[in-house]
C-alpha atoms as a PDB file:
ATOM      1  CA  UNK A   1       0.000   0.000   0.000  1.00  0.00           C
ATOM      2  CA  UNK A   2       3.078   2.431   0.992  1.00  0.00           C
ATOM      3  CA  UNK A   3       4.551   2.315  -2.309  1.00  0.00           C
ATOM      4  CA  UNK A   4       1.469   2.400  -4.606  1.00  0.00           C
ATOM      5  CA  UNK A   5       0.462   5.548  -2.666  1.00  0.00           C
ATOM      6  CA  UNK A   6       3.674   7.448  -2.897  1.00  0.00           C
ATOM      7  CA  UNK A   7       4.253   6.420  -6.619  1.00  0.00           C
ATOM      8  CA  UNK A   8       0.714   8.335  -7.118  1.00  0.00           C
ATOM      9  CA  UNK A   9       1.686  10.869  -5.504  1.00  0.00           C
ATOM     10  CA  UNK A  10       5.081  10.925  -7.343  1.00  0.00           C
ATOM     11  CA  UNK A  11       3.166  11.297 -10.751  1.00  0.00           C
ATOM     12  CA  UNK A  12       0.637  13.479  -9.619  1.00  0.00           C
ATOM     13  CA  UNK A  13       3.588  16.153  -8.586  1.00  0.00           C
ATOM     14  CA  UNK A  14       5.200  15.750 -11.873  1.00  0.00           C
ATOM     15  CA  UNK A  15       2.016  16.203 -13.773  1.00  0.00           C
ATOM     16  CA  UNK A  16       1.199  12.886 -15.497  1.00  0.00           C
ATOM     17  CA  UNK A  17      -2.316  11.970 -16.172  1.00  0.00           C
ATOM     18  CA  UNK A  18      -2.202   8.706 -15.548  1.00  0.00           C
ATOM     19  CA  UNK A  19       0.050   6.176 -13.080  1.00  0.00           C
ATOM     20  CA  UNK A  20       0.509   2.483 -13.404  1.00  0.00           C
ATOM     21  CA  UNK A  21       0.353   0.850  -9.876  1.00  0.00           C
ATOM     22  CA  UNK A  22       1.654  -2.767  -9.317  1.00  0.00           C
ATOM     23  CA  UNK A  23       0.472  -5.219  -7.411  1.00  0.00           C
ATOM     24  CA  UNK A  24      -2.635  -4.697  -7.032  1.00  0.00           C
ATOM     25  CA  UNK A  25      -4.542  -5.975  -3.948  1.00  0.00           C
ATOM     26  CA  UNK A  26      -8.418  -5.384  -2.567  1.00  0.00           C
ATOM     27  CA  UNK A  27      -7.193  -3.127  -0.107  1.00  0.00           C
ATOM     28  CA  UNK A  28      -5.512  -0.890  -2.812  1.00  0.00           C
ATOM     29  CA  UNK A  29      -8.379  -1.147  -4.873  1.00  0.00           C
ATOM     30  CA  UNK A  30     -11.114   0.156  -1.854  1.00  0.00           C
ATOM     31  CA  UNK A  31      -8.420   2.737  -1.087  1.00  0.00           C
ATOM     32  CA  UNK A  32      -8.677   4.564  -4.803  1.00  0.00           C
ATOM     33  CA  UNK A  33     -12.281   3.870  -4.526  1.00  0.00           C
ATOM     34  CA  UNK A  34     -12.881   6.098  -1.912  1.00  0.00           C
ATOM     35  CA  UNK A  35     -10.523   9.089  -3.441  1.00  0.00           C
ATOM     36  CA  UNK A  36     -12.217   8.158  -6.825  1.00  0.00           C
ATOM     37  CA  UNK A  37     -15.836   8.691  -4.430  1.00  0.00           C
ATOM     38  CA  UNK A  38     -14.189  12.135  -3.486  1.00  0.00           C
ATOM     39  CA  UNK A  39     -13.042  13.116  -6.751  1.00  0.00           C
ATOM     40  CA  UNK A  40      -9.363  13.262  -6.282  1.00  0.00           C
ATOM     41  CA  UNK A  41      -8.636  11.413  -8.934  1.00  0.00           C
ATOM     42  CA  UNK A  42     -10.994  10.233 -12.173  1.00  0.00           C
ATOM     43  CA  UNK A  43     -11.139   6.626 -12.494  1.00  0.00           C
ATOM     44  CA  UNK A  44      -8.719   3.454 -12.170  1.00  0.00           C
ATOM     45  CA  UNK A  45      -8.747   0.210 -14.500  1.00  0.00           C
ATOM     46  CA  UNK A  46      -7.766  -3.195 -12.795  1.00  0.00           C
ATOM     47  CA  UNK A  47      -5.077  -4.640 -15.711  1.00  0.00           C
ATOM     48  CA  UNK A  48      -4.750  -9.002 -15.202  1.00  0.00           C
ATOM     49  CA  UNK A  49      -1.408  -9.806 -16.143  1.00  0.00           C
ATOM     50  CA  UNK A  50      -1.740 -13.401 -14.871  1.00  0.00           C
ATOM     51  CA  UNK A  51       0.753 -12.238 -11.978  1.00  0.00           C
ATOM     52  CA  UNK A  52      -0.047  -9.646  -9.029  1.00  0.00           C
ATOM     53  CA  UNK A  53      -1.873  -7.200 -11.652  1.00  0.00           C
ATOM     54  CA  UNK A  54      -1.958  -4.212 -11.900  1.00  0.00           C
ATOM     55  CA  UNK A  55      -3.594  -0.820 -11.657  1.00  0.00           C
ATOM     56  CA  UNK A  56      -3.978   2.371 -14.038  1.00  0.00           C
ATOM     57  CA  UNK A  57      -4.978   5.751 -12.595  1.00  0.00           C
ATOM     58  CA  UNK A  58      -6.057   8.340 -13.910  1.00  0.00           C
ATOM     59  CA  UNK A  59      -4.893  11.240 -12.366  1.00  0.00           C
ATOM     60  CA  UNK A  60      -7.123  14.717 -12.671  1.00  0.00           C
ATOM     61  CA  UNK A  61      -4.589  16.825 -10.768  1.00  0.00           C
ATOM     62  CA  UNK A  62      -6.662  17.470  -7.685  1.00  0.00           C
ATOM     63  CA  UNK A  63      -3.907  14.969  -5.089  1.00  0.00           C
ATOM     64  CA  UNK A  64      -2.225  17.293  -3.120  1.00  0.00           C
ATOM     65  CA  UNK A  65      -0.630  14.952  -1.355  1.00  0.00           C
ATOM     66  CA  UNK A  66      -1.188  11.207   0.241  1.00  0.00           C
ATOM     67  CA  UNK A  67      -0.047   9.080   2.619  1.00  0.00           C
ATOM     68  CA  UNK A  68       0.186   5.580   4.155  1.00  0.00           C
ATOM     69  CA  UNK A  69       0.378   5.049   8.220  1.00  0.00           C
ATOM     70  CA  UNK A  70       2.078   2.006   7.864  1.00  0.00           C
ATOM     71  CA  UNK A  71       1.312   0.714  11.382  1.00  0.00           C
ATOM     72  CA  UNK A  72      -2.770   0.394  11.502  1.00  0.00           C
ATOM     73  CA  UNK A  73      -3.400   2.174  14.864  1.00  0.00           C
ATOM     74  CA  UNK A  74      -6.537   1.669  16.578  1.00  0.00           C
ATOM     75  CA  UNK A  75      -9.150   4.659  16.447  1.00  0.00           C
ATOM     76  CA  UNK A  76     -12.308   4.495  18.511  1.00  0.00           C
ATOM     77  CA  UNK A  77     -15.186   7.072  17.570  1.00  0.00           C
ATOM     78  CA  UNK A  78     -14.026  10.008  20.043  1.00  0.00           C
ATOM     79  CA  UNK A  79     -10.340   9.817  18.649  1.00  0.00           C
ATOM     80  CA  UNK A  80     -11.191  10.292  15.008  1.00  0.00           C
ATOM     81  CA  UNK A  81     -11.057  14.104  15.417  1.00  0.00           C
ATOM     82  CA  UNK A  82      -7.462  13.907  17.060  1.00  0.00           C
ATOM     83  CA  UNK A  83      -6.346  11.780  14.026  1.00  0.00           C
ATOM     84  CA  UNK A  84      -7.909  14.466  11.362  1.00  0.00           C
ATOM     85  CA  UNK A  85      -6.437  17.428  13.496  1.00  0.00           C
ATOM     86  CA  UNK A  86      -2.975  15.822  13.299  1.00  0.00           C
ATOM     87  CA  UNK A  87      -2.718  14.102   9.440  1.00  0.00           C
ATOM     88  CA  UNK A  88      -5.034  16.964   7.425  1.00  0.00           C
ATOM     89  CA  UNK A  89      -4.166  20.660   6.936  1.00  0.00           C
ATOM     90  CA  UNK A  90      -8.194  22.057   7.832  1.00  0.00           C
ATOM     91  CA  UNK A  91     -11.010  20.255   8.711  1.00  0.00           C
ATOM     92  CA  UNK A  92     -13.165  20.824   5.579  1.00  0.00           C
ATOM     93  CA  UNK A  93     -10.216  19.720   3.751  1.00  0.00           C
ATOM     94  CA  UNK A  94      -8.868  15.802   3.162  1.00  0.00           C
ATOM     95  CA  UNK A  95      -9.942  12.629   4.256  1.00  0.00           C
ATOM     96  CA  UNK A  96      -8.508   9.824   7.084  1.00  0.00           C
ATOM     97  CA  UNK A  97      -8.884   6.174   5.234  1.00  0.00           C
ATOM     98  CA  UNK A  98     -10.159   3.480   7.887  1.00  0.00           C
ATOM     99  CA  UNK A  99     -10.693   0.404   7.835  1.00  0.00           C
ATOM    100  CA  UNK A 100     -13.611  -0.906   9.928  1.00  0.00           C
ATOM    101  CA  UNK A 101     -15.514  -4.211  10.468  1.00  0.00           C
ATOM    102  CA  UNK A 102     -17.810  -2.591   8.090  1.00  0.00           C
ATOM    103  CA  UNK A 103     -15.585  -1.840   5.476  1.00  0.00           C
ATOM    104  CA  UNK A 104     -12.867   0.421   4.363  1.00  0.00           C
ATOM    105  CA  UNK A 105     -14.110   3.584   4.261  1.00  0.00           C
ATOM    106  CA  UNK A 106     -13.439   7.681   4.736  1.00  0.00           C
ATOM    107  CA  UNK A 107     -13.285   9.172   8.456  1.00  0.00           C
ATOM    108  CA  UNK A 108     -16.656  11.135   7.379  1.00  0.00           C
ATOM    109  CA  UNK A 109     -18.639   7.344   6.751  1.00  0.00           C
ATOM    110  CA  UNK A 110     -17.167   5.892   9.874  1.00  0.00           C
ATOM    111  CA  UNK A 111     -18.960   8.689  12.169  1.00  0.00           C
ATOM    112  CA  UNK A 112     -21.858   8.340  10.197  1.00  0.00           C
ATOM    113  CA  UNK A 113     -21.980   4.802  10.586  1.00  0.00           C
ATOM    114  CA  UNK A 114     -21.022   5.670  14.351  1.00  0.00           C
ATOM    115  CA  UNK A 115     -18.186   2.984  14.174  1.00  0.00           C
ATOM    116  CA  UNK A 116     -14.335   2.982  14.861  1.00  0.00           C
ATOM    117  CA  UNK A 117     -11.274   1.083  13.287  1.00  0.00           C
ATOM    118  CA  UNK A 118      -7.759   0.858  12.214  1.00  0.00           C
ATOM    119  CA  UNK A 119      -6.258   3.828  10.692  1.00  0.00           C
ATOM    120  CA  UNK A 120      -4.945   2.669   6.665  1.00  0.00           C
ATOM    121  CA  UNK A 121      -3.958   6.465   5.225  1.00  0.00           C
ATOM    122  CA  UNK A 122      -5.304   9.469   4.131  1.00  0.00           C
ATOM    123  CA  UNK A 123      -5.209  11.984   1.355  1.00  0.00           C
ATOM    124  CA  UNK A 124      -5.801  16.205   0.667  1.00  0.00           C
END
Protein backbone atom coordinates (compact mmCIF):
# COMPACT_ATOMS: atom_id res chain seq x y z
CA UNK A 1 0.00 0.00 0.00
CA UNK A 2 3.08 2.43 0.99
CA UNK A 3 4.55 2.32 -2.31
CA UNK A 4 1.47 2.40 -4.61
CA UNK A 5 0.46 5.55 -2.67
CA UNK A 6 3.67 7.45 -2.90
CA UNK A 7 4.25 6.42 -6.62
CA UNK A 8 0.71 8.33 -7.12
CA UNK A 9 1.69 10.87 -5.50
CA UNK A 10 5.08 10.93 -7.34
CA UNK A 11 3.17 11.30 -10.75
CA UNK A 12 0.64 13.48 -9.62
CA UNK A 13 3.59 16.15 -8.59
CA UNK A 14 5.20 15.75 -11.87
CA UNK A 15 2.02 16.20 -13.77
CA UNK A 16 1.20 12.89 -15.50
CA UNK A 17 -2.32 11.97 -16.17
CA UNK A 18 -2.20 8.71 -15.55
CA UNK A 19 0.05 6.18 -13.08
CA UNK A 20 0.51 2.48 -13.40
CA UNK A 21 0.35 0.85 -9.88
CA UNK A 22 1.65 -2.77 -9.32
CA UNK A 23 0.47 -5.22 -7.41
CA UNK A 24 -2.64 -4.70 -7.03
CA UNK A 25 -4.54 -5.98 -3.95
CA UNK A 26 -8.42 -5.38 -2.57
CA UNK A 27 -7.19 -3.13 -0.11
CA UNK A 28 -5.51 -0.89 -2.81
CA UNK A 29 -8.38 -1.15 -4.87
CA UNK A 30 -11.11 0.16 -1.85
CA UNK A 31 -8.42 2.74 -1.09
CA UNK A 32 -8.68 4.56 -4.80
CA UNK A 33 -12.28 3.87 -4.53
CA UNK A 34 -12.88 6.10 -1.91
CA UNK A 35 -10.52 9.09 -3.44
CA UNK A 36 -12.22 8.16 -6.82
CA UNK A 37 -15.84 8.69 -4.43
CA UNK A 38 -14.19 12.14 -3.49
CA UNK A 39 -13.04 13.12 -6.75
CA UNK A 40 -9.36 13.26 -6.28
CA UNK A 41 -8.64 11.41 -8.93
CA UNK A 42 -10.99 10.23 -12.17
CA UNK A 43 -11.14 6.63 -12.49
CA UNK A 44 -8.72 3.45 -12.17
CA UNK A 45 -8.75 0.21 -14.50
CA UNK A 46 -7.77 -3.19 -12.79
CA UNK A 47 -5.08 -4.64 -15.71
CA UNK A 48 -4.75 -9.00 -15.20
CA UNK A 49 -1.41 -9.81 -16.14
CA UNK A 50 -1.74 -13.40 -14.87
CA UNK A 51 0.75 -12.24 -11.98
CA UNK A 52 -0.05 -9.65 -9.03
CA UNK A 53 -1.87 -7.20 -11.65
CA UNK A 54 -1.96 -4.21 -11.90
CA UNK A 55 -3.59 -0.82 -11.66
CA UNK A 56 -3.98 2.37 -14.04
CA UNK A 57 -4.98 5.75 -12.60
CA UNK A 58 -6.06 8.34 -13.91
CA UNK A 59 -4.89 11.24 -12.37
CA UNK A 60 -7.12 14.72 -12.67
CA UNK A 61 -4.59 16.82 -10.77
CA UNK A 62 -6.66 17.47 -7.69
CA UNK A 63 -3.91 14.97 -5.09
CA UNK A 64 -2.23 17.29 -3.12
CA UNK A 65 -0.63 14.95 -1.36
CA UNK A 66 -1.19 11.21 0.24
CA UNK A 67 -0.05 9.08 2.62
CA UNK A 68 0.19 5.58 4.16
CA UNK A 69 0.38 5.05 8.22
CA UNK A 70 2.08 2.01 7.86
CA UNK A 71 1.31 0.71 11.38
CA UNK A 72 -2.77 0.39 11.50
CA UNK A 73 -3.40 2.17 14.86
CA UNK A 74 -6.54 1.67 16.58
CA UNK A 75 -9.15 4.66 16.45
CA UNK A 76 -12.31 4.49 18.51
CA UNK A 77 -15.19 7.07 17.57
CA UNK A 78 -14.03 10.01 20.04
CA UNK A 79 -10.34 9.82 18.65
CA UNK A 80 -11.19 10.29 15.01
CA UNK A 81 -11.06 14.10 15.42
CA UNK A 82 -7.46 13.91 17.06
CA UNK A 83 -6.35 11.78 14.03
CA UNK A 84 -7.91 14.47 11.36
CA UNK A 85 -6.44 17.43 13.50
CA UNK A 86 -2.97 15.82 13.30
CA UNK A 87 -2.72 14.10 9.44
CA UNK A 88 -5.03 16.96 7.42
CA UNK A 89 -4.17 20.66 6.94
CA UNK A 90 -8.19 22.06 7.83
CA UNK A 91 -11.01 20.26 8.71
CA UNK A 92 -13.16 20.82 5.58
CA UNK A 93 -10.22 19.72 3.75
CA UNK A 94 -8.87 15.80 3.16
CA UNK A 95 -9.94 12.63 4.26
CA UNK A 96 -8.51 9.82 7.08
CA UNK A 97 -8.88 6.17 5.23
CA UNK A 98 -10.16 3.48 7.89
CA UNK A 99 -10.69 0.40 7.84
CA UNK A 100 -13.61 -0.91 9.93
CA UNK A 101 -15.51 -4.21 10.47
CA UNK A 102 -17.81 -2.59 8.09
CA UNK A 103 -15.58 -1.84 5.48
CA UNK A 104 -12.87 0.42 4.36
CA UNK A 105 -14.11 3.58 4.26
CA UNK A 106 -13.44 7.68 4.74
CA UNK A 107 -13.28 9.17 8.46
CA UNK A 108 -16.66 11.14 7.38
CA UNK A 109 -18.64 7.34 6.75
CA UNK A 110 -17.17 5.89 9.87
CA UNK A 111 -18.96 8.69 12.17
CA UNK A 112 -21.86 8.34 10.20
CA UNK A 113 -21.98 4.80 10.59
CA UNK A 114 -21.02 5.67 14.35
CA UNK A 115 -18.19 2.98 14.17
CA UNK A 116 -14.34 2.98 14.86
CA UNK A 117 -11.27 1.08 13.29
CA UNK A 118 -7.76 0.86 12.21
CA UNK A 119 -6.26 3.83 10.69
CA UNK A 120 -4.95 2.67 6.66
CA UNK A 121 -3.96 6.47 5.22
CA UNK A 122 -5.30 9.47 4.13
CA UNK A 123 -5.21 11.98 1.36
CA UNK A 124 -5.80 16.21 0.67
Amino acid sequence: VVSTQSTGYNAGKRGKRQVLLRPSSKVIIKFLTVMMNHGYIEEFELVDDHRAGMIVVHLNGRLNKCGVISSRFDVCIGDIEKWTTNLLPSRQFGYLVLTTSSGIMDHDEARRKHTGGKVLGFFY
